[in-house]
PDB file of N, CA and C in Angstrom:
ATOM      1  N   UNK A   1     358.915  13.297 148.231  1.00  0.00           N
ATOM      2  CA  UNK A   1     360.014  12.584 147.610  1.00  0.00           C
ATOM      3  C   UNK A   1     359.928  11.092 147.929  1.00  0.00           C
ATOM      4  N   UNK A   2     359.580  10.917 149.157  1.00  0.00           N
ATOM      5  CA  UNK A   2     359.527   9.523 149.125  1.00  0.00           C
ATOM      6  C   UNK A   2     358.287   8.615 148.411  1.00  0.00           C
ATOM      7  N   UNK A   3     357.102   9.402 148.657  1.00  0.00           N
ATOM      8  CA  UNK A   3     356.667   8.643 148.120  1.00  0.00           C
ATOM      9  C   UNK A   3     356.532   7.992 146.604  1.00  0.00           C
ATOM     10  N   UNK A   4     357.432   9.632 146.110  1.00  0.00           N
ATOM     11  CA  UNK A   4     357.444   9.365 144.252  1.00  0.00           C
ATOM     12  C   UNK A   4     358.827   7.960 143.976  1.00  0.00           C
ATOM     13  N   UNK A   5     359.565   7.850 145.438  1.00  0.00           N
ATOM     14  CA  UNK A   5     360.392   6.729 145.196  1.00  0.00           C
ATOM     15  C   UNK A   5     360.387   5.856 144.978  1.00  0.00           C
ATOM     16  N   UNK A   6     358.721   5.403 145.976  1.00  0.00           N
ATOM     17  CA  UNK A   6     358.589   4.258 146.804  1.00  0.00           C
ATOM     18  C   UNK A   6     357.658   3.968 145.140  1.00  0.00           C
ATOM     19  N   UNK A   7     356.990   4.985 144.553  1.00  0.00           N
ATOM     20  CA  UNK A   7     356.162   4.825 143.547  1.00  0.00           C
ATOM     21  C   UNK A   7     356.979   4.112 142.517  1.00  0.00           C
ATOM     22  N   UNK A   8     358.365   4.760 142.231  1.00  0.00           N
ATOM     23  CA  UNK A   8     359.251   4.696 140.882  1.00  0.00           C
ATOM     24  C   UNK A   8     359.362   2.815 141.405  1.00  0.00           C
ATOM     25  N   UNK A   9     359.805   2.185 142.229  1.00  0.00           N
ATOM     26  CA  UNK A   9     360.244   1.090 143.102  1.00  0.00           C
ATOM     27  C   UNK A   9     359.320   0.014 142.772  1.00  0.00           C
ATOM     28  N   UNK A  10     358.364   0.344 142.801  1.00  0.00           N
ATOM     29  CA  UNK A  10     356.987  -0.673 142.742  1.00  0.00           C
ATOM     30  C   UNK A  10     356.895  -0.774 140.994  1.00  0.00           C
ATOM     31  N   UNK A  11     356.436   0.350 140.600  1.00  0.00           N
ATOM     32  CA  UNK A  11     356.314   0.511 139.201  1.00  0.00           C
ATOM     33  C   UNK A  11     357.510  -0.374 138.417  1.00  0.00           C
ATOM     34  N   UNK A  12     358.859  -0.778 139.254  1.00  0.00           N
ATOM     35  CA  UNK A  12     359.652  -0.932 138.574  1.00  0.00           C
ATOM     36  C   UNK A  12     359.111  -2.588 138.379  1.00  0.00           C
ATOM     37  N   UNK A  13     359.205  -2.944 139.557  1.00  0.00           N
ATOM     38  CA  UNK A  13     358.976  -4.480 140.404  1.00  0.00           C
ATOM     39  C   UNK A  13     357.689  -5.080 139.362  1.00  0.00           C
ATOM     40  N   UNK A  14     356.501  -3.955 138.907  1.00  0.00           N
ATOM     41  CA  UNK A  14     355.251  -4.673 138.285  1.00  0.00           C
ATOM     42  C   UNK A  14     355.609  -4.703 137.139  1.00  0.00           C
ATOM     43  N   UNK A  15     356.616  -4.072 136.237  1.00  0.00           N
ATOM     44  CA  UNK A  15     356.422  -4.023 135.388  1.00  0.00           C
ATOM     45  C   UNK A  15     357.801  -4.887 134.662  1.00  0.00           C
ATOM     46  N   UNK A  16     358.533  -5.645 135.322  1.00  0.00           N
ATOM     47  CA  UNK A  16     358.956  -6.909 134.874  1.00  0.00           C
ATOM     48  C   UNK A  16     360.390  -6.015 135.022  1.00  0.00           C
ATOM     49  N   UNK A  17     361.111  -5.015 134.962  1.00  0.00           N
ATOM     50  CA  UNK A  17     362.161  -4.370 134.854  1.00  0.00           C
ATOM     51  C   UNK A  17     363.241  -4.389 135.714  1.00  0.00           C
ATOM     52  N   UNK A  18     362.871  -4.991 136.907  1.00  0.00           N
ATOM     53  CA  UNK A  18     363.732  -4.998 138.467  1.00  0.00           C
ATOM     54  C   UNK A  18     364.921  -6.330 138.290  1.00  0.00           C
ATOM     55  N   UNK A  19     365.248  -6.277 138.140  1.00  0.00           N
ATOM     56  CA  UNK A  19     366.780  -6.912 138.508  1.00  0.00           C
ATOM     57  C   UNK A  19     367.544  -7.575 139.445  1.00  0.00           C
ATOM     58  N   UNK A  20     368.207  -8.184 139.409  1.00  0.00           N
ATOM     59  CA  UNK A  20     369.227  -8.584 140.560  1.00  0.00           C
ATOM     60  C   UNK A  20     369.937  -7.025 141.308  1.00  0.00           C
ATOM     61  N   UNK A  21     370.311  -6.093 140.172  1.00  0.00           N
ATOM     62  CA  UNK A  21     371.039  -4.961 140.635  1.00  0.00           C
ATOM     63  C   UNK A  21     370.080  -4.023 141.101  1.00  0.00           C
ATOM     64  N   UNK A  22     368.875  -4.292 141.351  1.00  0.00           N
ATOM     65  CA  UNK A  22     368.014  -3.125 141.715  1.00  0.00           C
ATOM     66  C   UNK A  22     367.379  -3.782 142.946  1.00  0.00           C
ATOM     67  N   UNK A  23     368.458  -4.686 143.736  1.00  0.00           N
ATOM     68  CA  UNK A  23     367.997  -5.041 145.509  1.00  0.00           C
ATOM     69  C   UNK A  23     367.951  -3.750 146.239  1.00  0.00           C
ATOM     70  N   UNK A  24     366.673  -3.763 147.056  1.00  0.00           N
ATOM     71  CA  UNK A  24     366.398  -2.721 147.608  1.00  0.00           C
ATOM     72  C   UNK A  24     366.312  -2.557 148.831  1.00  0.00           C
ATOM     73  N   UNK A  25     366.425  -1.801 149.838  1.00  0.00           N
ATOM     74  CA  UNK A  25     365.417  -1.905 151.321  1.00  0.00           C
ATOM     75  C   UNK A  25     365.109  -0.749 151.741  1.00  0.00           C
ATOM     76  N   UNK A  26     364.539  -0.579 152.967  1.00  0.00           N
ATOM     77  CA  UNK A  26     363.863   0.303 153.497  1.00  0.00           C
ATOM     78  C   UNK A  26     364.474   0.196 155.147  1.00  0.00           C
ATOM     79  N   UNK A  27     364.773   1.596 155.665  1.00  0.00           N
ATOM     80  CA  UNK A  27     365.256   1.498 157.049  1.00  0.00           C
ATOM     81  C   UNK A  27     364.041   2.017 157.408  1.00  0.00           C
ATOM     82  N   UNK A  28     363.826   1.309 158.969  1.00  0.00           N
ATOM     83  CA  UNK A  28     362.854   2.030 159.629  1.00  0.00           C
ATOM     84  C   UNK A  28     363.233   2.507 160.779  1.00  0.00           C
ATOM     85  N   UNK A  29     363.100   3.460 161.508  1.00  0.00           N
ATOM     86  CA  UNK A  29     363.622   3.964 162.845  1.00  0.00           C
ATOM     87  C   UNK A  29     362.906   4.806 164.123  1.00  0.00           C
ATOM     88  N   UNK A  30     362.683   3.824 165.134  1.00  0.00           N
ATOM     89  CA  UNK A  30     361.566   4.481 165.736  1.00  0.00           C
ATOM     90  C   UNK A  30     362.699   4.594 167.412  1.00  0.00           C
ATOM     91  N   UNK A  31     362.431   5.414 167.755  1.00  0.00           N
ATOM     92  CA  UNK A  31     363.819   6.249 169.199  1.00  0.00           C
ATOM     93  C   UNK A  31     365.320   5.692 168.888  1.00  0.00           C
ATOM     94  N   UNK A  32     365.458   4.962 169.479  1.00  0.00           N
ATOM     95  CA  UNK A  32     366.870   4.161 169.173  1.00  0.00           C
ATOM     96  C   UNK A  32     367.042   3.180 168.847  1.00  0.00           C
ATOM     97  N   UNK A  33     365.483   2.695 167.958  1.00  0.00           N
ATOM     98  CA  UNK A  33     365.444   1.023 167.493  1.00  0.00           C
ATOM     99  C   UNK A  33     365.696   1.294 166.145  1.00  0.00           C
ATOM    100  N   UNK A  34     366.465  -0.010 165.183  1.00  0.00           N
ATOM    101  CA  UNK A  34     366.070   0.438 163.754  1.00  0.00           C
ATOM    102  C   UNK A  34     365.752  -0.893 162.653  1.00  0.00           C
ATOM    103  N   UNK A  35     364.246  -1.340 162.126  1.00  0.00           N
ATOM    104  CA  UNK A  35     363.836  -2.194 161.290  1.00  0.00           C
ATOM    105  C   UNK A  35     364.799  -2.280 159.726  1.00  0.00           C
ATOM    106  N   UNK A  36     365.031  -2.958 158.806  1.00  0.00           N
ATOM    107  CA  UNK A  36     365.601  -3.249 157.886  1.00  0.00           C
ATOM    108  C   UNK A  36     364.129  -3.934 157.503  1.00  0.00           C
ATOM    109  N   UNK A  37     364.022  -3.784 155.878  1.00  0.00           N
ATOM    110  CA  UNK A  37     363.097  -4.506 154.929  1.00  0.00           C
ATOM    111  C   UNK A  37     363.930  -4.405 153.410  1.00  0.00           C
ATOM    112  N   UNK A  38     364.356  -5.815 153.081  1.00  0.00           N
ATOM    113  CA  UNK A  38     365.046  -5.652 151.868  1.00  0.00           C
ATOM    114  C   UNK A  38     363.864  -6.550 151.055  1.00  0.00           C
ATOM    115  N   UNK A  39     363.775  -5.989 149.825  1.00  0.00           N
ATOM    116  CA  UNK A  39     363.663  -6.718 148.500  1.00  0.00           C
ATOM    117  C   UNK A  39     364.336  -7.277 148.062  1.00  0.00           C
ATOM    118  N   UNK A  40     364.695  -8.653 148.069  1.00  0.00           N
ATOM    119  CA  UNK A  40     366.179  -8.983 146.997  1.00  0.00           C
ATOM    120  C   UNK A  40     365.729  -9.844 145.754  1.00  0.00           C
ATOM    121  N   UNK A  41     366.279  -9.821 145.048  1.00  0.00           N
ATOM    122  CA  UNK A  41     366.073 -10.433 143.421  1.00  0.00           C
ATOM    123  C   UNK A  41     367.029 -11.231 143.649  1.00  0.00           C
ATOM    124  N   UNK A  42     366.086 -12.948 143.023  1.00  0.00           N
ATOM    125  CA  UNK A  42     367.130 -13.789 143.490  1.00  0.00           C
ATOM    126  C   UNK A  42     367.854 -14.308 142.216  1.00  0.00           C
ATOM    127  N   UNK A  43     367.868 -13.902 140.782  1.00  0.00           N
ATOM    128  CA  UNK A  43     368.058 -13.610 139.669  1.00  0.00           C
ATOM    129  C   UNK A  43     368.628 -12.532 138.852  1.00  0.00           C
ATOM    130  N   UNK A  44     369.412 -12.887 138.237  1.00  0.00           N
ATOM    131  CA  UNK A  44     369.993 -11.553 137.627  1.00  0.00           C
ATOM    132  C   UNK A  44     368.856 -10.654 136.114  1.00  0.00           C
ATOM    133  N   UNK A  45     368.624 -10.070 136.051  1.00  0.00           N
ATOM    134  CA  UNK A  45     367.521  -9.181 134.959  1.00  0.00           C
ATOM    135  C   UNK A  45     366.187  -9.828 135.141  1.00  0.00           C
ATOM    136  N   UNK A  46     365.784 -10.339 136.331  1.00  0.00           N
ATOM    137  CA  UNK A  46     364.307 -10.559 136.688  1.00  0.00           C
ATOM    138  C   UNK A  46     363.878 -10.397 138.014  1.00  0.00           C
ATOM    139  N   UNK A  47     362.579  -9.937 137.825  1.00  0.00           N
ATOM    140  CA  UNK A  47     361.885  -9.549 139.080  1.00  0.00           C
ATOM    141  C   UNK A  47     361.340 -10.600 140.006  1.00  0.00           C
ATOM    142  N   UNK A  48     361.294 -12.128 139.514  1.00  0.00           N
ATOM    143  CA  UNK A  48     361.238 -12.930 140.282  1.00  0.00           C
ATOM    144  C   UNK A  48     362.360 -13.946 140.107  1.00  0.00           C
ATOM    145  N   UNK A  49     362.145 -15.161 140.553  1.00  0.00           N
ATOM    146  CA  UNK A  49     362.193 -15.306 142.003  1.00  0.00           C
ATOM    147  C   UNK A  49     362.669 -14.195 142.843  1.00  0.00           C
ATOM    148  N   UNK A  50     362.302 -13.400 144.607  1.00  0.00           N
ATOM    149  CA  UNK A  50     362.003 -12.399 144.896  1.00  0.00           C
ATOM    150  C   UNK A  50     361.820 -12.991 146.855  1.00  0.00           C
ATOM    151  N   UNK A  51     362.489 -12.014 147.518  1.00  0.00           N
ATOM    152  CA  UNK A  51     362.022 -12.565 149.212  1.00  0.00           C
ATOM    153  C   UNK A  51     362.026 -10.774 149.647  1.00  0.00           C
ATOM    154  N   UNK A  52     361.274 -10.931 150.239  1.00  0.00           N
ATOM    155  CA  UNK A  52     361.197  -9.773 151.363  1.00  0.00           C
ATOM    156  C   UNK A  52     361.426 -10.575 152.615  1.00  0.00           C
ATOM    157  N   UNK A  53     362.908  -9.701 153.247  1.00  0.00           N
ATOM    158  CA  UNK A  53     363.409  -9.989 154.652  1.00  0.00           C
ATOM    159  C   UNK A  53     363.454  -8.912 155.112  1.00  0.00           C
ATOM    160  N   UNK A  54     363.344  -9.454 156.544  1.00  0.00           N
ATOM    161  CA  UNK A  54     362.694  -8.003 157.589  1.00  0.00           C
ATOM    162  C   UNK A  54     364.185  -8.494 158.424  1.00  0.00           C
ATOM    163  N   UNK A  55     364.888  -7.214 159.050  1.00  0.00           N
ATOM    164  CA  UNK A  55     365.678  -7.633 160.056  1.00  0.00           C
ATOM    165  C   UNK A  55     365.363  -6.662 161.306  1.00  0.00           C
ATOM    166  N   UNK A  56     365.382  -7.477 162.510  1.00  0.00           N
ATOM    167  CA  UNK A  56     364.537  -6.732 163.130  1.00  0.00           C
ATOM    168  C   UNK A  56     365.430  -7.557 164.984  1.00  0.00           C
ATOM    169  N   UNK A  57     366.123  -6.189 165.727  1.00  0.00           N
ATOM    170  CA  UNK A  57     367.204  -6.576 166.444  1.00  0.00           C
ATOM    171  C   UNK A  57     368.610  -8.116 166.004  1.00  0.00           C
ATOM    172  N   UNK A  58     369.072  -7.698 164.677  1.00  0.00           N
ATOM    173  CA  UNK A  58     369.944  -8.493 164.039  1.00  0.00           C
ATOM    174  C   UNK A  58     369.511  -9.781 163.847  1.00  0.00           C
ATOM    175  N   UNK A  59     368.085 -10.435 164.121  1.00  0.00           N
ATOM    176  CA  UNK A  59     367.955 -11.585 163.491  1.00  0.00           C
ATOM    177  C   UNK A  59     366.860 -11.512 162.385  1.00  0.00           C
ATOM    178  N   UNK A  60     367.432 -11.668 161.186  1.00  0.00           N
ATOM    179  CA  UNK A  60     366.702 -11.461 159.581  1.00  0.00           C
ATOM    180  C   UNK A  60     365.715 -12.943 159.308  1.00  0.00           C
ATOM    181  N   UNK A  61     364.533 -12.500 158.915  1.00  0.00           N
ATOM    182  CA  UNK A  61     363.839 -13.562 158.433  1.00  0.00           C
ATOM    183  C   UNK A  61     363.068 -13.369 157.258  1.00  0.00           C
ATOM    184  N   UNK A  62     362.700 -14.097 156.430  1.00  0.00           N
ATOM    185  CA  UNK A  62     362.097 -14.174 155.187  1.00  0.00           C
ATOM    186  C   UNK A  62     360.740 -13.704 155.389  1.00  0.00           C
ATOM    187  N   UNK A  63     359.910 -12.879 155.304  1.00  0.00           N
ATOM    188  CA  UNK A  63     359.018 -12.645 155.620  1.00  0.00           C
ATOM    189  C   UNK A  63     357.930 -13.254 153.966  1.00  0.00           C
ATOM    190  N   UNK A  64     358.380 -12.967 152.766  1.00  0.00           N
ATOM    191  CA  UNK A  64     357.418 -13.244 151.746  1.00  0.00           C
ATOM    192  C   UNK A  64     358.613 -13.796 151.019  1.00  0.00           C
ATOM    193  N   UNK A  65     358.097 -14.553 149.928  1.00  0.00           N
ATOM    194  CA  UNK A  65     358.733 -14.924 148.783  1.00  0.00           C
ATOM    195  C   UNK A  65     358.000 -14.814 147.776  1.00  0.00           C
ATOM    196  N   UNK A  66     358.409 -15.013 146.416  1.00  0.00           N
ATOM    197  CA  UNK A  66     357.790 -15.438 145.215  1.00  0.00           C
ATOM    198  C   UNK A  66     358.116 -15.981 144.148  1.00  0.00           C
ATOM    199  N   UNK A  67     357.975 -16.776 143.045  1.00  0.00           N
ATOM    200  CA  UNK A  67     358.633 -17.753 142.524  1.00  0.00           C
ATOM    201  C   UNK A  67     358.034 -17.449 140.996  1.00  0.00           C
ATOM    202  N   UNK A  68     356.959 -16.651 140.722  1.00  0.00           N
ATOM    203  CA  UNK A  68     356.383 -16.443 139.571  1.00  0.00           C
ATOM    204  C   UNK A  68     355.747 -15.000 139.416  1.00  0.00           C
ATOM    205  N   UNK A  69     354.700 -14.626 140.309  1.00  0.00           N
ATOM    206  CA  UNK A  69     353.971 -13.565 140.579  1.00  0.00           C
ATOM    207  C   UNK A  69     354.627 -12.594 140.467  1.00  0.00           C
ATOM    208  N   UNK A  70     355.348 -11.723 139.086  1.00  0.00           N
ATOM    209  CA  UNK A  70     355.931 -10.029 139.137  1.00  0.00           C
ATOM    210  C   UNK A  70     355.291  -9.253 140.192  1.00  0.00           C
ATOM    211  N   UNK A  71     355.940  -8.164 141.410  1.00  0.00           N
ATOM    212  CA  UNK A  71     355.301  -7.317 141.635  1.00  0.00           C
ATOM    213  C   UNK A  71     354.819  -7.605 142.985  1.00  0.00           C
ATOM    214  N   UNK A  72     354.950  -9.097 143.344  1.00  0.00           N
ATOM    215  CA  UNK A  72     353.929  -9.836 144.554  1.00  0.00           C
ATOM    216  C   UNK A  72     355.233  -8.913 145.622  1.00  0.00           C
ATOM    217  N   UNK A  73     356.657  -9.216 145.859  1.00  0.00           N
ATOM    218  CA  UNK A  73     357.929  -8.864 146.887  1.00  0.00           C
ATOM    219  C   UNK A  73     357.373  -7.441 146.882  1.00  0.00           C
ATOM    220  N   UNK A  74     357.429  -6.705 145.871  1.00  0.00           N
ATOM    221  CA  UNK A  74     357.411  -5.041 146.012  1.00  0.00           C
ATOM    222  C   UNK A  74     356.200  -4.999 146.680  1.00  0.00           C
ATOM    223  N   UNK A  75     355.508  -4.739 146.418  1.00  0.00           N
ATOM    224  CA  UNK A  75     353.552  -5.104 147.095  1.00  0.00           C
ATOM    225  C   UNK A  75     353.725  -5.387 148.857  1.00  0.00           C
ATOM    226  N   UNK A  76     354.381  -6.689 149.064  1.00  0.00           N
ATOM    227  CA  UNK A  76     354.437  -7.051 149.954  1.00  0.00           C
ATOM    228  C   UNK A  76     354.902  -5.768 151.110  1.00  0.00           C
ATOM    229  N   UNK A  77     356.355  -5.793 150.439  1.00  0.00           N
ATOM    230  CA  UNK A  77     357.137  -4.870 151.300  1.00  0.00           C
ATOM    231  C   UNK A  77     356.568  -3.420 151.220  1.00  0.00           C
ATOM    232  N   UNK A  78     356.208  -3.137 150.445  1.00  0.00           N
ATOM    233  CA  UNK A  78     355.296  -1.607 150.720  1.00  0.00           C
ATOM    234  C   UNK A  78     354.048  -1.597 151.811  1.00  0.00           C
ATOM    235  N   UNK A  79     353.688  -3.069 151.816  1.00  0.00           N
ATOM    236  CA  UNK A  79     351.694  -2.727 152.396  1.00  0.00           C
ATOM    237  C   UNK A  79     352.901  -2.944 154.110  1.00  0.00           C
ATOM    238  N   UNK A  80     354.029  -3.389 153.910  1.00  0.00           N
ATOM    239  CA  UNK A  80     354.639  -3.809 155.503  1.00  0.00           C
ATOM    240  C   UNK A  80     355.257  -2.483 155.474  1.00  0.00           C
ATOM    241  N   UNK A  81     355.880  -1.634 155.348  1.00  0.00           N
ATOM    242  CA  UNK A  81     356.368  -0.027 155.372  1.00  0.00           C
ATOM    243  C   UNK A  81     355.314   0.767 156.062  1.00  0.00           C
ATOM    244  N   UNK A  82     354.239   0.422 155.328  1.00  0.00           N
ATOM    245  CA  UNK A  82     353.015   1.491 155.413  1.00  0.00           C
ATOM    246  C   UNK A  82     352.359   0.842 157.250  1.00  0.00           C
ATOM    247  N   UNK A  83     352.262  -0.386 157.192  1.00  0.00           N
ATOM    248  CA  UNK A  83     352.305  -1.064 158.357  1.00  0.00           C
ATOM    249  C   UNK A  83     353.264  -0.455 159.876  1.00  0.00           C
ATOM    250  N   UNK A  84     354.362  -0.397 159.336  1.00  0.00           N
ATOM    251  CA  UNK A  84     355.239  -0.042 160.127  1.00  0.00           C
ATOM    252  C   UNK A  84     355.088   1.847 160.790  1.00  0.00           C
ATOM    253  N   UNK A  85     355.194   2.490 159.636  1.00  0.00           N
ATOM    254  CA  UNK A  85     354.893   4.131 159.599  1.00  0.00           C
ATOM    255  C   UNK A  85     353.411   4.084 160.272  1.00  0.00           C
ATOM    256  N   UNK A  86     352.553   2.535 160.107  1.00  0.00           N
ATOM    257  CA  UNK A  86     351.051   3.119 161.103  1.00  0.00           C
ATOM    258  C   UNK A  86     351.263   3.426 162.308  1.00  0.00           C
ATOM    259  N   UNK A  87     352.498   2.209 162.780  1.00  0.00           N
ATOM    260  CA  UNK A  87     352.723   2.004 164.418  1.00  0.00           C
ATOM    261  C   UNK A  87     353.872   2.767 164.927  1.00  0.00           C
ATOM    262  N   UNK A  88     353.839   3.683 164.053  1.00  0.00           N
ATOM    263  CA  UNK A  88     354.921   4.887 164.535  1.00  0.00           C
ATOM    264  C   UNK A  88     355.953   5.027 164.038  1.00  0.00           C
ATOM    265  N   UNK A  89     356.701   3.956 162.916  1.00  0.00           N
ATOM    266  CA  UNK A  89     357.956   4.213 162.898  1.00  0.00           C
ATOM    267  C   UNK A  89     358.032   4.997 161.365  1.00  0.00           C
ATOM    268  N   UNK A  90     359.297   5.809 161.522  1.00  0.00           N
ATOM    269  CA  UNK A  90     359.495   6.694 160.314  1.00  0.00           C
ATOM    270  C   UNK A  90     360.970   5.640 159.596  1.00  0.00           C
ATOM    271  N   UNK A  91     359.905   5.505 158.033  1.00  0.00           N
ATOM    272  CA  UNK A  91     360.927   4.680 156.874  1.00  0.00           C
ATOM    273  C   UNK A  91     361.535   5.347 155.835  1.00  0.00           C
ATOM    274  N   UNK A  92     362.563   4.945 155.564  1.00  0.00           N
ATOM    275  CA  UNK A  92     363.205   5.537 154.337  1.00  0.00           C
ATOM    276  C   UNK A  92     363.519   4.988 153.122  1.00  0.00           C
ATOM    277  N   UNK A  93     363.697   4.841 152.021  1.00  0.00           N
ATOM    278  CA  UNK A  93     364.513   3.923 151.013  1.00  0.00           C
ATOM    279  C   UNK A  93     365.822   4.399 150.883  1.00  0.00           C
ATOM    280  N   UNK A  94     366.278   2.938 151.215  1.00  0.00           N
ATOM    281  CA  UNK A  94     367.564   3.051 150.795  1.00  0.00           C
ATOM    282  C   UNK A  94     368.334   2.839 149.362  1.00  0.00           C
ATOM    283  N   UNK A  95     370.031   3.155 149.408  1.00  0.00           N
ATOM    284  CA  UNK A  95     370.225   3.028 148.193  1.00  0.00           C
ATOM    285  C   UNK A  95     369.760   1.936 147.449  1.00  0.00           C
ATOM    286  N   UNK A  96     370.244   1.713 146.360  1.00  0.00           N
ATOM    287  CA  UNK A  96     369.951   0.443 145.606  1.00  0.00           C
ATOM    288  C   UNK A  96     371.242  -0.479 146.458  1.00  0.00           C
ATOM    289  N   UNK A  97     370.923  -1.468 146.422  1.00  0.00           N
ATOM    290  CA  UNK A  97     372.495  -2.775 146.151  1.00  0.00           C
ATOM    291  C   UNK A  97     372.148  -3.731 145.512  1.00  0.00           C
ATOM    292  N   UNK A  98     373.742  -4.335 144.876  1.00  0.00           N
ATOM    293  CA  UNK A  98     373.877  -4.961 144.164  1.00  0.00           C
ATOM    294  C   UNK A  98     374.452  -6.255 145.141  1.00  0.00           C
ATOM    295  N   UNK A  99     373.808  -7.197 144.638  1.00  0.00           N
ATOM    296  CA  UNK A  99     374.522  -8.713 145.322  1.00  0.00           C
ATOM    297  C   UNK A  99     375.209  -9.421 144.036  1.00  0.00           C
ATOM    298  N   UNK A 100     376.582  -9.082 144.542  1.00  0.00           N
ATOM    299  CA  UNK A 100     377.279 -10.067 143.636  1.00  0.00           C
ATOM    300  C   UNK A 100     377.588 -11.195 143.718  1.00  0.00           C
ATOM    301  N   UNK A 101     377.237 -11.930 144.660  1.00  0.00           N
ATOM    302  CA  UNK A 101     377.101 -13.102 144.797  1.00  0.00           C
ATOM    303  C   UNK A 101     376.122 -14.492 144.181  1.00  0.00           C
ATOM    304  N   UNK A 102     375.193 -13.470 143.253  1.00  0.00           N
ATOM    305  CA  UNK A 102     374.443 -14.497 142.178  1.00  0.00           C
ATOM    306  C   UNK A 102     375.360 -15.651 141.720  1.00  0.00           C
ATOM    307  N   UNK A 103     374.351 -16.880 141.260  1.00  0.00           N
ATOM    308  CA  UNK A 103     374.963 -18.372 140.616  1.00  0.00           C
ATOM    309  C   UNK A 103     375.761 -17.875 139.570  1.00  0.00           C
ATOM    310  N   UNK A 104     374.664 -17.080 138.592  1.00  0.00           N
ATOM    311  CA  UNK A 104     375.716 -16.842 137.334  1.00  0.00           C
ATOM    312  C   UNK A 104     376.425 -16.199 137.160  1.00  0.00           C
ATOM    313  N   UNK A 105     376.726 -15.347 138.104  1.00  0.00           N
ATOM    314  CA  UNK A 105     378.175 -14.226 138.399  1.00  0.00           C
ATOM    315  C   UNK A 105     379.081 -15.564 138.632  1.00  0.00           C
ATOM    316  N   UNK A 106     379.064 -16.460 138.700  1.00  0.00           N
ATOM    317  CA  UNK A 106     380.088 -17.281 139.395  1.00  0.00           C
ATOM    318  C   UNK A 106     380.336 -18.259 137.876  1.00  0.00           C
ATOM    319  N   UNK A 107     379.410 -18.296 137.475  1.00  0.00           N
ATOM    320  CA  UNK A 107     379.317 -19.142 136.148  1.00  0.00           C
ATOM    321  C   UNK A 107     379.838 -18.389 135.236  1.00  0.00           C
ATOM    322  N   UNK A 108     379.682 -17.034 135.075  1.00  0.00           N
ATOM    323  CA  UNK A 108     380.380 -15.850 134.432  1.00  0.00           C
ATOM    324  C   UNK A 108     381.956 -16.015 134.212  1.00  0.00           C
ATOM    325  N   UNK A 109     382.099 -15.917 135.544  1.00  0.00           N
ATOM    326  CA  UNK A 109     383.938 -15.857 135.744  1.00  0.00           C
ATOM    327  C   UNK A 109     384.634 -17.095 135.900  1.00  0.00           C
ATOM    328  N   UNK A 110     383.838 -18.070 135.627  1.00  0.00           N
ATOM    329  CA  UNK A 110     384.705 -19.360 135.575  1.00  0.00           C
ATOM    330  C   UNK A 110     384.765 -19.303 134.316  1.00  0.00           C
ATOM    331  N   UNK A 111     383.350 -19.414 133.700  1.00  0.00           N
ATOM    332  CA  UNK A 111     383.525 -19.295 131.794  1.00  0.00           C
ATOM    333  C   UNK A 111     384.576 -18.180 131.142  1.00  0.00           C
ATOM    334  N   UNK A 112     385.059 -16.932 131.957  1.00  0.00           N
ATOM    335  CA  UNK A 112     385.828 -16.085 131.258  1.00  0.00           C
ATOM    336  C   UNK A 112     387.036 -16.181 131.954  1.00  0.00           C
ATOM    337  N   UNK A 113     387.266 -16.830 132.796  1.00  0.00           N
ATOM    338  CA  UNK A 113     389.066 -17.636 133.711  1.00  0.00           C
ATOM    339  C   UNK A 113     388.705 -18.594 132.586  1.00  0.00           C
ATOM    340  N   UNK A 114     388.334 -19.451 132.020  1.00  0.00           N
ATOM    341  CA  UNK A 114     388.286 -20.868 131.535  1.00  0.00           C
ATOM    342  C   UNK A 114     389.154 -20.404 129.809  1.00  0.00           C
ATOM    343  N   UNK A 115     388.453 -18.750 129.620  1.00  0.00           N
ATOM    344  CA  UNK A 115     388.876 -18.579 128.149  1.00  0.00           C
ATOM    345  C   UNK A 115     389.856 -17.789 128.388  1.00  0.00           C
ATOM    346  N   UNK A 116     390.847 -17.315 129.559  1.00  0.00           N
ATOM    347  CA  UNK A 116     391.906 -16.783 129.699  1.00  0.00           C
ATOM    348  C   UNK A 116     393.217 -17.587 129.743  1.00  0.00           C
ATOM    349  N   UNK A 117     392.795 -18.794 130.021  1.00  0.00           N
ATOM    350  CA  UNK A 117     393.694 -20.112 130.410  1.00  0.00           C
ATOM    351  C   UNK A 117     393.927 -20.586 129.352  1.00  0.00           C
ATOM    352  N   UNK A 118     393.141 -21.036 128.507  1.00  0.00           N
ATOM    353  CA  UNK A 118     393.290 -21.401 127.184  1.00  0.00           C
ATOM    354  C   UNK A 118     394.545 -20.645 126.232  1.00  0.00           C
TER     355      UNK A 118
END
């Protein structure tokens, strides 16, 4: 199961389809430690711009970005999963999330407060 996830995930990321609403991550958990790896879409209905952040004892860092390259974030964060599961730790995917905090979510609801006021 996971791996047909991790498959559906990537496939999504190369093939231009991934989203702002299809931010992803991966928990990792090895005794009582536990890694975070998110994908986030820094765009709403595109797969790039794109960061893979690792959080790793509560301080998160950007580990990859991408600004053009479809597919480069998913890639990334899979060959680092597979990385992780070498050195022992067991990963999972997590749900999807959605960041509603995008520019044009904000540009959205001013433009539709702007035509309620009127």
């Amino acid at each position: 199961m996971y791996k047909a996830s991790l498959a559906i995930l990537v496939g999504l990321g190369m093939t231009g389809l991934a989203s702002a609403s299809d931010n992803y991550s991966y928990t990792c958990t090895h005794a009582n430690q536990e890694r975070k790896i998110d994908v986030i879409y820094l765009q709403r209905e595109s797969s790039v711009p794109c960061e893979v952040r690792y959080t790793k004892d509560g301080q998160e860092e950007t580990l990859w970005n991408a600004s053009y390259t479809e597919g480069y974030c998913e890639e990334k964060a899979t060959e680092f999963v597979k990385k992780q599961e070498g050195w022992g730790w067991s990963c999972s995917v997590d749900q999807p999330e959605t960041d509603d905090s995008l520019p044009e979510d904000a540009e959205v609801k001013a433009s539709e407060s702007d035509k309620h006021e009127r």
